[in-house]
Protein backbone atom coordinates (compact mmCIF):
# COMPACT_ATOMS: atom_id res chain seq x y z
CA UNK A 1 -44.33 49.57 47.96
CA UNK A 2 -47.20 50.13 50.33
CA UNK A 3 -44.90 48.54 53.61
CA UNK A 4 -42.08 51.49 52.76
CA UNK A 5 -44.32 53.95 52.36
CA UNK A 6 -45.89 52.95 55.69
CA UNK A 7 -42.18 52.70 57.27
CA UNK A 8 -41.36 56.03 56.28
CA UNK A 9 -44.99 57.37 57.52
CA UNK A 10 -44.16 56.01 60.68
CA UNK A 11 -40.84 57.04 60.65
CA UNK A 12 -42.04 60.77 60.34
CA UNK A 13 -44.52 60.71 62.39
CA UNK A 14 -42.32 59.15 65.92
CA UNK A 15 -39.68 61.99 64.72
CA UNK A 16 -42.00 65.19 65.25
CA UNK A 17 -40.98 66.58 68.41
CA UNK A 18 -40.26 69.54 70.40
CA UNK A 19 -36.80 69.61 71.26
CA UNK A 20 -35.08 72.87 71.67
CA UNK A 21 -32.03 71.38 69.70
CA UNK A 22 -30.69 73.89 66.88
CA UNK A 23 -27.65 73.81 64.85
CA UNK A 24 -26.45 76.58 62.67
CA UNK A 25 -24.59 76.10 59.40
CA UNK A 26 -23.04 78.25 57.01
CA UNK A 27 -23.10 76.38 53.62
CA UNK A 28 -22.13 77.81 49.93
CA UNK A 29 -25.35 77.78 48.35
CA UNK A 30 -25.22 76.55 44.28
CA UNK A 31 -27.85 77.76 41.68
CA UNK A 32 -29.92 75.30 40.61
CA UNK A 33 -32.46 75.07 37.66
CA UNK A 34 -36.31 75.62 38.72
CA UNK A 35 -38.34 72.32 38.14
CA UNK A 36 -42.08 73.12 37.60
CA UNK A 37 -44.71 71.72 40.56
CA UNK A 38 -46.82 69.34 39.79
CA UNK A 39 -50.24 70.27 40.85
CA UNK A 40 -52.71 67.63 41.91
CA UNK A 41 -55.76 68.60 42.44
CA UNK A 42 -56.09 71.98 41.88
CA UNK A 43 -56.39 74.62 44.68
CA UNK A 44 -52.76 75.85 43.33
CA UNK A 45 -51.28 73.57 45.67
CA UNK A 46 -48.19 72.86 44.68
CA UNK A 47 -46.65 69.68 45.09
CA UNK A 48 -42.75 68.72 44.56
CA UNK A 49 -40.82 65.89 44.64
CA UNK A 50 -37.25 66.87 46.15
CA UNK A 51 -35.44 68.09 42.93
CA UNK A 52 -38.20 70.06 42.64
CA UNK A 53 -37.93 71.74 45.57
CA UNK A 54 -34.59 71.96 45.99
CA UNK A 55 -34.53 75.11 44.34
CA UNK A 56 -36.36 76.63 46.27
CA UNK A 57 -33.77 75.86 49.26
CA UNK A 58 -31.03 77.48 47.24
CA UNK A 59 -32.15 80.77 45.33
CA UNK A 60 -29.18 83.58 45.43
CA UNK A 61 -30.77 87.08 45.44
CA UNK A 62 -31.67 89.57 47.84
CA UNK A 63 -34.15 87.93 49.20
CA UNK A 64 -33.81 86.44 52.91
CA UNK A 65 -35.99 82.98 52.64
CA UNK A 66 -37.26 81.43 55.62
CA UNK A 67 -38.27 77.62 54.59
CA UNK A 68 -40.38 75.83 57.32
CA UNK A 69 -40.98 71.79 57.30
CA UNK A 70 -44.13 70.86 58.91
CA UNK A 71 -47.17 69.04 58.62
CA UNK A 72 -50.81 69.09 60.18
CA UNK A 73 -50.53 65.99 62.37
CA UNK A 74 -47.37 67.14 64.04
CA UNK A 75 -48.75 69.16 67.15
CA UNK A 76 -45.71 71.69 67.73
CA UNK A 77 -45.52 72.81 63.84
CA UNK A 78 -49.30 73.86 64.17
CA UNK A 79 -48.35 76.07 67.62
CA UNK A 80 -45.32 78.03 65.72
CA UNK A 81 -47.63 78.41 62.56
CA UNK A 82 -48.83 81.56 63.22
CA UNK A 83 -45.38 83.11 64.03
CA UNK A 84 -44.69 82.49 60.25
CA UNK A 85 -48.02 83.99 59.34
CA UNK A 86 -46.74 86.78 61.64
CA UNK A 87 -43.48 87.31 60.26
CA UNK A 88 -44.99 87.00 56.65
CA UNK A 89 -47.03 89.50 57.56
CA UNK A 90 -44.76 91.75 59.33
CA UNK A 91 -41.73 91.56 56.56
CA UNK A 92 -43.49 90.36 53.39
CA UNK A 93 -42.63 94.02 52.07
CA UNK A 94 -38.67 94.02 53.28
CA UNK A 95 -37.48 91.05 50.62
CA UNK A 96 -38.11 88.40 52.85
CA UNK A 97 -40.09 85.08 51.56
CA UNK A 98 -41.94 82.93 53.91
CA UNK A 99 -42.59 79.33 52.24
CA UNK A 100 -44.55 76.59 54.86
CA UNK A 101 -43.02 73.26 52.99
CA UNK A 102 -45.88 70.44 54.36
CA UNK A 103 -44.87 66.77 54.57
CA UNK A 104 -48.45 65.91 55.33
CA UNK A 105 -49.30 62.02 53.42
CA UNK A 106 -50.38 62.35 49.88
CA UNK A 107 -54.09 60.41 50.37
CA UNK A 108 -54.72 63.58 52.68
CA UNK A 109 -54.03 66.56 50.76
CA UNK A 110 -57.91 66.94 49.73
CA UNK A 111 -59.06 65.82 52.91
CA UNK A 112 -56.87 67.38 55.83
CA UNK A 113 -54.01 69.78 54.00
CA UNK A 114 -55.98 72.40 51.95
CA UNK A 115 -58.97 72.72 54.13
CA UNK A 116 -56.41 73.11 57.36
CA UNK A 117 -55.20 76.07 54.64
CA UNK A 118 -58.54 77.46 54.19
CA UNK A 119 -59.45 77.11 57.96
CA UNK A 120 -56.68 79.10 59.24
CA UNK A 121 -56.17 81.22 55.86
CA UNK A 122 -52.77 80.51 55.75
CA UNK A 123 -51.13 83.56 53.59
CA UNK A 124 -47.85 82.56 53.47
CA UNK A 125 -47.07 80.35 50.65
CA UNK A 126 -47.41 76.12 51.02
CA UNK A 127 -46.03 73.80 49.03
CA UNK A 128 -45.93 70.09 49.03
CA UNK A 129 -42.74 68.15 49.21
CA UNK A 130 -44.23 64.29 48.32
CA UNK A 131 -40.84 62.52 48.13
CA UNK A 132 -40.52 58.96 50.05
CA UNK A 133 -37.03 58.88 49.93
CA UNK A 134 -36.24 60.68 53.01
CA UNK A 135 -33.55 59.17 53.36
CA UNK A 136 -31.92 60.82 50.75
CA UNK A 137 -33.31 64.32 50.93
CA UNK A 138 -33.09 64.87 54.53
CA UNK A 139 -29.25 65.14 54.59
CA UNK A 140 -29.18 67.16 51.14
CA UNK A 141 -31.61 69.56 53.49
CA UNK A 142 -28.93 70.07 56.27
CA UNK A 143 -26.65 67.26 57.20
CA UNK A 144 -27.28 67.45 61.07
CA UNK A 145 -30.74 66.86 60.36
CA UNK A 146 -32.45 64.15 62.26
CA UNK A 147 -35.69 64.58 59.97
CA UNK A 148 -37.69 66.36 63.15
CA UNK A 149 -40.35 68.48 62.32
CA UNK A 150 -40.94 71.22 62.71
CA UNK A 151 -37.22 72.69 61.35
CA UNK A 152 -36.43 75.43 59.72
CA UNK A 153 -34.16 77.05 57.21
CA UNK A 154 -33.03 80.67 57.14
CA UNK A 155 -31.02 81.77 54.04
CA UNK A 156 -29.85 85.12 52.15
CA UNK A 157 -27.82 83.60 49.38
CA UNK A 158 -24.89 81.89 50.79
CA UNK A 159 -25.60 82.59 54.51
CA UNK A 160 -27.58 80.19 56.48
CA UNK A 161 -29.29 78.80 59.39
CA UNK A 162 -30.96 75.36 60.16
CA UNK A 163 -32.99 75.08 62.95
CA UNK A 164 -35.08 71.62 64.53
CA UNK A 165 -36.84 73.52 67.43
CA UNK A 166 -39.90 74.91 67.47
CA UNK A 167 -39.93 79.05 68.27
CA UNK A 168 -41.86 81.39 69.58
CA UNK A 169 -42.45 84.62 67.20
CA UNK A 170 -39.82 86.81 69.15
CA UNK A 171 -37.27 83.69 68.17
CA UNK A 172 -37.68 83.38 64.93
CA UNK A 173 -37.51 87.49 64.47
CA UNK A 174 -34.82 87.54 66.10
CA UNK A 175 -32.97 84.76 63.70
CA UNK A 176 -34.35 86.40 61.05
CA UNK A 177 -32.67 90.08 61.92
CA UNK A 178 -29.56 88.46 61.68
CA UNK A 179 -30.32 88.33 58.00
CA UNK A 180 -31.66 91.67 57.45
CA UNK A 181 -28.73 93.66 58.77
């Protein structure tokens, strides 16, 4: 157990780049049942497997969600962090949702996750997705996913976007205009 769970740290960690790539998709998006968090730990971080997340990847209502997959070893995700912060910021009042999804490795959630949080008093709301099986989720995420971080998801019910780039703030605005109007 402790040689996969290596693999697929490793495997994470060589796949966090900065490419420029993006593809956009436009999926039908299915309701799915909310699955409570698990919180370990305290600190209401909350931390999901995938089928607990995945609802958060496929709410319909008015809401325009922008879903961000990063972690605080991966150098470019830290850079665009404070574009999110930014936008949530900027559009927290206009029905739009901001969630940071970290992959960062479960032994360093007390030690590196939630005082990177505190330290740069991230407003914006983090979750946890602790699910090895990458291999599985990654392609339920967007199917022209490589499993690159940092990528992105921007969704208003059945409209939707996937990004694996990193932006600048005037980038990801823009992408997330095409929502609002």
């Amino acid at each position: 157990m402790k040689t996969k769970l290596l693999f697929v740290a490793i495997l994470i960690m060589a796949s966090c780049n900065n490419n420029n790539k993006d593809s956009k998709t436009s999926l039908t998006v299915k309701e799915i049942t909310e699955k409570e968090a698990v919180n370990k730990g305290g600190d209401d971080l909350e931390i999901y497997d995938f089928n607990g997340l995945q609802p958060l990847l496929s709410k319909t209502d008015d809401t325009v969600y922008v879903i961000n997959f990063w972690a605080t070893w991966c150098a470019p995700c830290v850079k665009e962090l404070p574009y999110f912060e930014d936008l949530y910021a900027n559009y927290k009042d206009e029905n739009v949702e901001v969630i940071l999804v970290s992959l960062d490795f479960p032994h360093q959630f007390e030690t590196k996750l939630k005082p990177f949080i505190k330290k740069n008093k991230l407003q914006a709301k983090v979750v946890v997705l602790d699910d090895v099986d990458s291999n599985s989720w990654i392609p339920k995420v967007n199917k022209d996913w490589s499993g690159s971080i940092p990528a992105t998801i921007i969704y208003k019910n059945d409209k939707r976007s996937f990004f694996e780039k990193s932006f600048t703030y005037n980038e990801l605005e823009n992408e997330l205009k095409k929502f609002l109007n």
